[in-house]
Each structure stands twice: as C-alpha cells, then as structure tokens.
Protein backbone atom coordinates (compact mmCIF):
# COMPACT_ATOMS: atom_id res chain seq x y z
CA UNK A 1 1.72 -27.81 6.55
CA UNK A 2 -1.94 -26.54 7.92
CA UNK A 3 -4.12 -24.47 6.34
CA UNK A 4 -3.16 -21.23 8.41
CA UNK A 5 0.49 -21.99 8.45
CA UNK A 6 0.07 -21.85 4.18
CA UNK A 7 -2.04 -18.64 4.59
CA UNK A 8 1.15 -17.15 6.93
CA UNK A 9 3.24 -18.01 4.49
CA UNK A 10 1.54 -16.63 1.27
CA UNK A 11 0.60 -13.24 3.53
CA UNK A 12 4.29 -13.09 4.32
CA UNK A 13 5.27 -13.50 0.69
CA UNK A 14 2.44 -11.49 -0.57
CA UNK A 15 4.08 -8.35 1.90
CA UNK A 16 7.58 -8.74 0.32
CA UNK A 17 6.70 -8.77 -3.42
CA UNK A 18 3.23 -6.50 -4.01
CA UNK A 19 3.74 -2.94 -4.83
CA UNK A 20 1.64 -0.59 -2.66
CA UNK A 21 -1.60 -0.36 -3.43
CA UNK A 22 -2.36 -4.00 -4.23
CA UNK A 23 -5.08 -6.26 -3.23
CA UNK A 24 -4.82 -10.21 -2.77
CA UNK A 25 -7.49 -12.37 -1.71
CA UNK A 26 -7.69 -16.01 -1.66
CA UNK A 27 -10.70 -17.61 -3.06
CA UNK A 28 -12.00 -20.77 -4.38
CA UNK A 29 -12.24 -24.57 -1.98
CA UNK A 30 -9.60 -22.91 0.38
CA UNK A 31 -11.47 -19.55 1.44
CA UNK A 32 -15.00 -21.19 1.33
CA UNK A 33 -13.18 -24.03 3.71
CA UNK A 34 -14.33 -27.02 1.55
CA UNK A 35 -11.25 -28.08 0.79
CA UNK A 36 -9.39 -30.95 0.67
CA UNK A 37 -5.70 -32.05 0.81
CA UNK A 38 -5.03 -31.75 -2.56
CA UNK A 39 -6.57 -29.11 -3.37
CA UNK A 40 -5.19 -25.93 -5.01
CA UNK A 41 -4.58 -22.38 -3.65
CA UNK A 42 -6.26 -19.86 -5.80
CA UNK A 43 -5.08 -16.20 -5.24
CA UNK A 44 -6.54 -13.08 -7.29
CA UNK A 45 -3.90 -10.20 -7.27
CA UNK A 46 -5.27 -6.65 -8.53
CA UNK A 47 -2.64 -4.50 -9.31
CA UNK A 48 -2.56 -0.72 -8.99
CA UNK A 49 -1.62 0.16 -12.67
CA UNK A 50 -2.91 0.56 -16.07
CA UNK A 51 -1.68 -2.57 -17.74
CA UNK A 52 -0.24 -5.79 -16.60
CA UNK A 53 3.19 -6.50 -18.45
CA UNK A 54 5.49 -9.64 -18.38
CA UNK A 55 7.29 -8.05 -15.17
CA UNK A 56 4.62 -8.29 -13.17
CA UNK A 57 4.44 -11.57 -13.25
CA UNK A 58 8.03 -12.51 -12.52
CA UNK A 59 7.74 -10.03 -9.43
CA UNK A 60 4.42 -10.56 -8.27
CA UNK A 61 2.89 -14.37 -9.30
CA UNK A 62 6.24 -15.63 -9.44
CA UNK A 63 7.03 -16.23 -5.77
CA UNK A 64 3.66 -17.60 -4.73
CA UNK A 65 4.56 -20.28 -7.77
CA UNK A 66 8.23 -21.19 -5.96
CA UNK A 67 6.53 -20.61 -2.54
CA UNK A 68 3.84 -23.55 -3.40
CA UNK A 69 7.00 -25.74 -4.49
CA UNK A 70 8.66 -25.19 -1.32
CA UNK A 71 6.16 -25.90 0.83
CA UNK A 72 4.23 -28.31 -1.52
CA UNK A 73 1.52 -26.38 -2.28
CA UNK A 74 -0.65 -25.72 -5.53
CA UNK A 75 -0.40 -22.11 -5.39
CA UNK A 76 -2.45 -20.49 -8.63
CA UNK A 77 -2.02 -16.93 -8.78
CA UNK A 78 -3.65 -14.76 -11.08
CA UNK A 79 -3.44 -11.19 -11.76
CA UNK A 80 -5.72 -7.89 -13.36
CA UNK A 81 -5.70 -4.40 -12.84
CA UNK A 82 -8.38 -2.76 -10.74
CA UNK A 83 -9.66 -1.52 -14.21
CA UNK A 84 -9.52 -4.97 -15.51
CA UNK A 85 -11.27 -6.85 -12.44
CA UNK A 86 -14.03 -3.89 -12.53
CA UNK A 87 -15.11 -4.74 -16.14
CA UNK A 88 -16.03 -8.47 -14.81
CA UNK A 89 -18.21 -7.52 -12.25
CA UNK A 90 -21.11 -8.61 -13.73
CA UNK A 91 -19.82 -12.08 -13.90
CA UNK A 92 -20.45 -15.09 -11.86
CA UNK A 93 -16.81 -15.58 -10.95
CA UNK A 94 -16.61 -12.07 -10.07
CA UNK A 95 -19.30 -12.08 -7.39
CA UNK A 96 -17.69 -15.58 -6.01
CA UNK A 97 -14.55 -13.70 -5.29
CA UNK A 98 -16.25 -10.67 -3.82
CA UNK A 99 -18.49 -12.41 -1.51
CA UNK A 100 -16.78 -15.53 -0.89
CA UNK A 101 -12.60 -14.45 -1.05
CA UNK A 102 -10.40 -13.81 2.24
CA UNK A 103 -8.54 -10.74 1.85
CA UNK A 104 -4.84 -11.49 2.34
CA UNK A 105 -3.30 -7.62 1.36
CA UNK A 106 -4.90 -4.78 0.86
C-alpha cells in the first residue's frame, strides 16, 4: 500500500471509532516524510475526557492495531487526555508532535 492510501485508511478508521471531540495526528518518520518501508505509523490520540480507562483503548487504539494487520502496517497508537497531553508541553516530544504532526481528526 502507499503512503496516502495508509493515511486514507487510518482517517477512515479514525472517523468510525473517535468520539467527538477528539484529535489524531500522525507524527514521527511518517509525518516528517523520512520514512522508510518498514517503518512504523505513530498516531497520538487526545481524548475529550477526564481520564483514559481500559475502554478506550479497545474502542479507540484498538482498530488502528487490527487495521495495521490488515493492511500490513505498524500502526502505534497512543492515547492522553487533552489535560494529560497539556502537562507535557514543555517536553521535547511534545513540541515534535506540535510542530512536526499531520492532523488526521480534529
């Protein structure tokens, strides 16, 4: 599969699964587009919500998981609340997602 037939996918997954008010942006080799075949698909999911529980990531990381074994992709999700993400933005891996991540849902 290309690289924006992978991105179609995960968007089109990404719209089925997220509650509203969610944010997903890819980030990492793929968004910064110095990838290369084998490398993985990192995705950042902020949830709307006060606290992440074991739900959430059966409904929400879940799918990208199977979706990357269907298509035979690494997919990587990981997942914070807003609140969460907001107390790590004075790190370094904080700014790389901010300034460097695609926005897939918002």
């Amino acid at each position: 599969m290309q690289k924006n037939e992978i991105i179609h996918s995960i968007r089109e997954t990404v719209r089925q699964v997220m509650p509203s008010g969610s944010r997903v942006i890819l980030f990492g080799s793929q968004a910064r587009g110095d990838a290369h075949h084998e490398s993985d698909w990192d995705i950042l999911i902020l949830l709307d919500k006060s606290r992440i529980y074991n739900e959430d990531f059966d409904r929400v990381a879940y799918p990208l998981v199977e979706l990357g074994w269907k298509i035979g992709a690494d997919i990587n999700p990981l997942i914070y609340t807003y609140t969460d993400w907001q107390r790590r933005s004075f790190t370094l891996f904080y700014k790389n997602v901010e300034q460097e991540g695609i926005e897939l849902c918002h």
